[in-house]
Protein backbone atom coordinates (compact mmCIF):
# COMPACT_ATOMS: atom_id res chain seq x y z
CA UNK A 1 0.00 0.00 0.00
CA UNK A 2 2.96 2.51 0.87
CA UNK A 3 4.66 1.77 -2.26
CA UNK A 4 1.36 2.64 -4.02
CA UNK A 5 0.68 6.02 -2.35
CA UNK A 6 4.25 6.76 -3.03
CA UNK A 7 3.62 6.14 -6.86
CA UNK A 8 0.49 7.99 -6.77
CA UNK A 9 1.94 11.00 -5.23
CA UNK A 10 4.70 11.29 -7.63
CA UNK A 11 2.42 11.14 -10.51
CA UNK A 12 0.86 14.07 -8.93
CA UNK A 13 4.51 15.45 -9.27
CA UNK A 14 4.37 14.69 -12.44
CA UNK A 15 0.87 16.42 -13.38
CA UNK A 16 1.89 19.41 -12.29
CA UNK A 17 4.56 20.12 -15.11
CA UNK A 18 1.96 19.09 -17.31
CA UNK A 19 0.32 23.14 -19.39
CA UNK A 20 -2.03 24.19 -16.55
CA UNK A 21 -4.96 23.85 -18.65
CA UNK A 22 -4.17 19.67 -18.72
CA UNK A 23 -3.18 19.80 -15.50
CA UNK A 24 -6.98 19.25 -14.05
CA UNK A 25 -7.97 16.70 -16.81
CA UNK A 26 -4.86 14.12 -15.76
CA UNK A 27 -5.02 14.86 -11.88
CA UNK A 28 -8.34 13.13 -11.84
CA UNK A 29 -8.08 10.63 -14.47
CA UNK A 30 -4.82 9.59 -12.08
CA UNK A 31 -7.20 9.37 -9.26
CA UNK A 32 -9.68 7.56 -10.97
CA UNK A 33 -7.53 4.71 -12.09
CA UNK A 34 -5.63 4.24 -8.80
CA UNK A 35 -9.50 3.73 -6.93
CA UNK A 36 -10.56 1.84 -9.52
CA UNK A 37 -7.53 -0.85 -8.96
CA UNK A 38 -7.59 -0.75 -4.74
CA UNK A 39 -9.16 -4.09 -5.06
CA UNK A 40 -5.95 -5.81 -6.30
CA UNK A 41 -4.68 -8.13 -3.99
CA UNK A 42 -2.16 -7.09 -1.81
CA UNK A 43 -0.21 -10.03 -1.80
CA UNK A 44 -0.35 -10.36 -5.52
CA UNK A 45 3.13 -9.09 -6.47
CA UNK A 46 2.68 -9.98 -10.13
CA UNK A 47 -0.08 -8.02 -10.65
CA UNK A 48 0.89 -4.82 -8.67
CA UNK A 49 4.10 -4.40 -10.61
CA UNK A 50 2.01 -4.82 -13.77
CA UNK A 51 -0.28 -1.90 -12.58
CA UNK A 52 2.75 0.06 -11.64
CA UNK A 53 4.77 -0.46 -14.52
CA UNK A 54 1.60 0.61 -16.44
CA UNK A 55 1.53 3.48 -14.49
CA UNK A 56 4.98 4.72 -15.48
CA UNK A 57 4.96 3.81 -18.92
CA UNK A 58 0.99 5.74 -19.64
CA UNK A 59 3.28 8.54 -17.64
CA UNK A 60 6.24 8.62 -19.91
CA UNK A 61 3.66 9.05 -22.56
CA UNK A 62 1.62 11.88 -21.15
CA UNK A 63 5.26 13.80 -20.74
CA UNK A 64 6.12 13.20 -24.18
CA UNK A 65 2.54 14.10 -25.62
CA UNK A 66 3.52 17.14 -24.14
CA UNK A 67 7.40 17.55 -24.79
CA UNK A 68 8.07 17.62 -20.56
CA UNK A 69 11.16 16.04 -19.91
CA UNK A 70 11.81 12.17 -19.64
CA UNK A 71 13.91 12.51 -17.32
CA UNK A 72 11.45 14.17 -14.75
CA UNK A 73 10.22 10.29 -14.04
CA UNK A 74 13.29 9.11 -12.81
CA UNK A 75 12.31 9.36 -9.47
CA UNK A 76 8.99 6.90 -10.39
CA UNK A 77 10.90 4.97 -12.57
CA UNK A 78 12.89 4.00 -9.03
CA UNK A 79 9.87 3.60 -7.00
CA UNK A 80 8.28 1.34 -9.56
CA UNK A 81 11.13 -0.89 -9.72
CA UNK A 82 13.20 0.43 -12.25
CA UNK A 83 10.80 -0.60 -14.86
């Protein structure tokens, strides 16, 4: 659960380089998806670093859609395993 507040957080991070008027749009489509997969079991490790390596690749392309940085993910990249 810690690691997945941690990864939600920093996609907030991330959000907030997004142009201000995409900045709303992504914050709750984040939220959305990270309720919508609190049922995932716990215990299933397989499954969770699926979601979170989903995670940071849909981020990698929501920074690129909108030229940010790469590089600016590092920080999730490490929290989702190096992915």
């Amino acid at each position: 659960m810690q690691r997945a507040l941690r990864i939600y957080g920093e996609v907030l991070r991330l959000v907030r380089r997004l142009p201000a008027d995409s900045r709303p749009y992504y914050a709750k489509y984040a939220r959305e998806n990270f309720v919508n997969y609190r049922e995932v079991d716990a215990d299933d490790s397989t499954a969770l670093d699926e979601l979170f390596l989903r995670a940071y690749n849909h981020s990698l392309w929501v920074l690129n859609k909108y030229s940010v940085d790469q590089a600016a993910a590092s920080k999730l990249k490490e929290i989702c395993g190096g992915a």
